[in-house]
N, C-alpha and C. Protein backbone atom coordinates (compact mmCIF):
# COMPACT_ATOMS: atom_id res chain seq x y z
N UNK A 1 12.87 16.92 14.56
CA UNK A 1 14.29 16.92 14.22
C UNK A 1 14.58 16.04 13.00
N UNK A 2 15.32 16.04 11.98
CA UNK A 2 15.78 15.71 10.88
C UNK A 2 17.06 14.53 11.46
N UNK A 3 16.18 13.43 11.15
CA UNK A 3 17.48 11.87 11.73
C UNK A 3 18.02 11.58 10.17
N UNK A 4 19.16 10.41 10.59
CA UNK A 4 19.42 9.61 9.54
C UNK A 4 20.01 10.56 8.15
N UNK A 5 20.15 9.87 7.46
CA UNK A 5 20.22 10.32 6.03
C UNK A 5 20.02 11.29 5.74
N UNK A 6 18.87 11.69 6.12
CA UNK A 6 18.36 13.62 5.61
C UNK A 6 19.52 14.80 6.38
N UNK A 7 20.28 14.25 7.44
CA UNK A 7 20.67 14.92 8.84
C UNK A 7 22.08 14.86 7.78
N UNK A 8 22.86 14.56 6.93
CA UNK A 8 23.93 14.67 6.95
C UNK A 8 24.04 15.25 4.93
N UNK A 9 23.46 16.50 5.33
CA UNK A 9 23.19 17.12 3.79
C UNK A 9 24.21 16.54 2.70
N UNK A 10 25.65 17.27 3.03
CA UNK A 10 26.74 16.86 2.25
C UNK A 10 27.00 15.60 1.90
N UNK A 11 26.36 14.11 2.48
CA UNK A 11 26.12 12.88 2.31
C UNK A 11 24.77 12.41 1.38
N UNK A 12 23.59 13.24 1.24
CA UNK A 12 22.58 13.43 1.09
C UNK A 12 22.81 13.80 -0.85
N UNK A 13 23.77 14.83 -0.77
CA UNK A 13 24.23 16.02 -2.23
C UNK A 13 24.52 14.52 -2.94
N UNK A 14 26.03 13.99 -2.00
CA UNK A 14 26.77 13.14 -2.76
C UNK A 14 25.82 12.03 -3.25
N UNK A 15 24.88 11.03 -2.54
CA UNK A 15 23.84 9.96 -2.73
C UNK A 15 23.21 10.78 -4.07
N UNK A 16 22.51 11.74 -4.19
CA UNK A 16 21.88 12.36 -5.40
C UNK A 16 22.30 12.35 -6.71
N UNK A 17 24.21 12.71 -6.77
CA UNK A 17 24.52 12.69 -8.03
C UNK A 17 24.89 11.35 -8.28
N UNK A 18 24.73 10.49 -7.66
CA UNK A 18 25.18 8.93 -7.77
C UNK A 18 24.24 8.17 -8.43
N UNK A 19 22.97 8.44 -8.85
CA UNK A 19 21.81 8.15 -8.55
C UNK A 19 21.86 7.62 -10.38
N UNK A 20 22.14 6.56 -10.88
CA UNK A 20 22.03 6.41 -12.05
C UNK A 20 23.34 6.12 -12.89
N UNK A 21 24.12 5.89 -11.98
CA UNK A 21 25.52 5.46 -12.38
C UNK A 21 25.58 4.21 -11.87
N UNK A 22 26.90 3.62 -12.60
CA UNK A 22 27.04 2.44 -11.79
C UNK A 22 28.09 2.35 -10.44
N UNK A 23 27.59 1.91 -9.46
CA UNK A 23 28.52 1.59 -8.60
C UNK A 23 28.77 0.27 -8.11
N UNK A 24 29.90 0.40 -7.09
CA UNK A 24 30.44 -0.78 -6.39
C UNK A 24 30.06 -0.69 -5.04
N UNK A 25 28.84 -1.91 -4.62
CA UNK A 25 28.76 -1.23 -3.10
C UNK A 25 29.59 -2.81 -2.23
N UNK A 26 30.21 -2.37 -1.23
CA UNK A 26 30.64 -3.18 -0.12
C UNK A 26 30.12 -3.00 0.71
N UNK A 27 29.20 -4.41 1.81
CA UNK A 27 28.34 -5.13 2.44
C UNK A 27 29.50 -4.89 3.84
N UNK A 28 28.70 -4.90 5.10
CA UNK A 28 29.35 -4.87 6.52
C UNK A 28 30.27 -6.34 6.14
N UNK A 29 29.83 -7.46 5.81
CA UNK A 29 29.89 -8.98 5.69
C UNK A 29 30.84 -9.21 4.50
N UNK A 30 31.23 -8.28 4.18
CA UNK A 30 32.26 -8.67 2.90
C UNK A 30 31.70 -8.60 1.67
N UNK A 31 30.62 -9.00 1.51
CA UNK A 31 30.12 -9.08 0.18
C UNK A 31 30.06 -7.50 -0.74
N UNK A 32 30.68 -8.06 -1.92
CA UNK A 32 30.26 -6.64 -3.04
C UNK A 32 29.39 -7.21 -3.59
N UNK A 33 28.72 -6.06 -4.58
CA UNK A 33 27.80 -5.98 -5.20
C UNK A 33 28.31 -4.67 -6.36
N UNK A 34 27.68 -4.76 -7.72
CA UNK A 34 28.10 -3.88 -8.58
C UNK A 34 26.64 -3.48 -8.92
N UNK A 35 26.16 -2.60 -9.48
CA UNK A 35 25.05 -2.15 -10.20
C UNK A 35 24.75 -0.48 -10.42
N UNK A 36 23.24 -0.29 -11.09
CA UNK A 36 23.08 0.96 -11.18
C UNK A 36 22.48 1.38 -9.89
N UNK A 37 23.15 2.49 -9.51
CA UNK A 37 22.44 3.22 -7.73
C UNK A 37 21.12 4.09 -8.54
N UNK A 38 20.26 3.44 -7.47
CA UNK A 38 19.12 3.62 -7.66
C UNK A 38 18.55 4.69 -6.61
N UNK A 39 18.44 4.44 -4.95
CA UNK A 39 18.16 5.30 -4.22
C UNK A 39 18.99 4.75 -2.86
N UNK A 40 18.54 5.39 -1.83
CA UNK A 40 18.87 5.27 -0.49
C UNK A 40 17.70 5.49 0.47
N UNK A 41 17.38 4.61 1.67
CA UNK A 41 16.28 5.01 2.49
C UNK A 41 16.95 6.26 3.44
N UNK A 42 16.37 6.57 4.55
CA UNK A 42 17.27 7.45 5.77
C UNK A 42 18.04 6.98 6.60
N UNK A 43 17.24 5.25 6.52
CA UNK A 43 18.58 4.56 7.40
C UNK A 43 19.38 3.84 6.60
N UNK A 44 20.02 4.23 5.18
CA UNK A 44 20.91 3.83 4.23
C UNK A 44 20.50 2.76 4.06
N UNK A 45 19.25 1.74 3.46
CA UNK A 45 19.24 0.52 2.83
C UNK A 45 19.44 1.22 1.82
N UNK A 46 20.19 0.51 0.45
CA UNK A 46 20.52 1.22 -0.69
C UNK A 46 19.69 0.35 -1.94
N UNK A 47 19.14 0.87 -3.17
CA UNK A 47 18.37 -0.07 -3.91
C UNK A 47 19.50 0.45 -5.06
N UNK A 48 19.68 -1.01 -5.95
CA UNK A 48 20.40 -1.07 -6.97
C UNK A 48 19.77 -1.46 -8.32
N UNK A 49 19.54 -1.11 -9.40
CA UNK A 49 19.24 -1.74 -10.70
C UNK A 49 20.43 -2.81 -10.93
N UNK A 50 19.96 -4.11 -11.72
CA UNK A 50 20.88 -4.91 -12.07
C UNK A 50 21.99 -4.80 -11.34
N UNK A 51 21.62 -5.21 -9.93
CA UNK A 51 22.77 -5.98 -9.54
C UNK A 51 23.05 -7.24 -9.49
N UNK A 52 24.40 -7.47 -9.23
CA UNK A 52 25.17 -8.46 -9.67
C UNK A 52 26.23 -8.64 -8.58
N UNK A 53 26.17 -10.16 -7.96
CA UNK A 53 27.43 -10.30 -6.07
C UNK A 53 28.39 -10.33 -7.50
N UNK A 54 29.19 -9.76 -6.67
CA UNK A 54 30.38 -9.86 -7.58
C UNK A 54 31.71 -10.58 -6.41
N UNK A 55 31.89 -11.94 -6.95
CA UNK A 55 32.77 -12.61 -6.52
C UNK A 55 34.32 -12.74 -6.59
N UNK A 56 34.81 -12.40 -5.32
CA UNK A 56 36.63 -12.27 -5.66
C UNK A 56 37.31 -13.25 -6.11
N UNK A 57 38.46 -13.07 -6.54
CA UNK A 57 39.00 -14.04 -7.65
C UNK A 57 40.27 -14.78 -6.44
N UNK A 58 40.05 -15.68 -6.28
CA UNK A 58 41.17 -16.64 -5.84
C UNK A 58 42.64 -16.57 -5.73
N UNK A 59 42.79 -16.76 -4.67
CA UNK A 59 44.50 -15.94 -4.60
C UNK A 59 45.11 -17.39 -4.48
N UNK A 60 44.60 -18.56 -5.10
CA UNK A 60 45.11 -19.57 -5.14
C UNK A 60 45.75 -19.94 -6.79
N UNK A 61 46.84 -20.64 -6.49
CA UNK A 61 47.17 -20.78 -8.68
C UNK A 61 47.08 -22.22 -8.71
């Protein structure tokens, strides 16, 4: 049987054309991250070129 990642084609299409652009990924934990999308495993670890935590800006003045 086809698990994970491979199992949800239309999720699978979208990960493919992403693949060399830059994105914004958000972490369960809050954390972003910006970089080039590189790949995805089946259980979605995601690998990024040049990434970079990208830190929120202070809602303090």
């Amino acid at each position: 049987p086809v698990t994970g990642l491979h199992a949800n084609f239309s999720l699978l299409c979208e990960l493919n054309e992403a693949v060399g652009k830059e994105v914004v990924l958000e972490l369960v934990d809050g954390s972003v991250f910006t970089g080039i999308f590189a790949c995805a495993s089946d259980q979605m670890d995601v690998g990024l070129y040049n990434a970079c935590n990208v830190f929120a800006e202070s809602d303090e003045d």
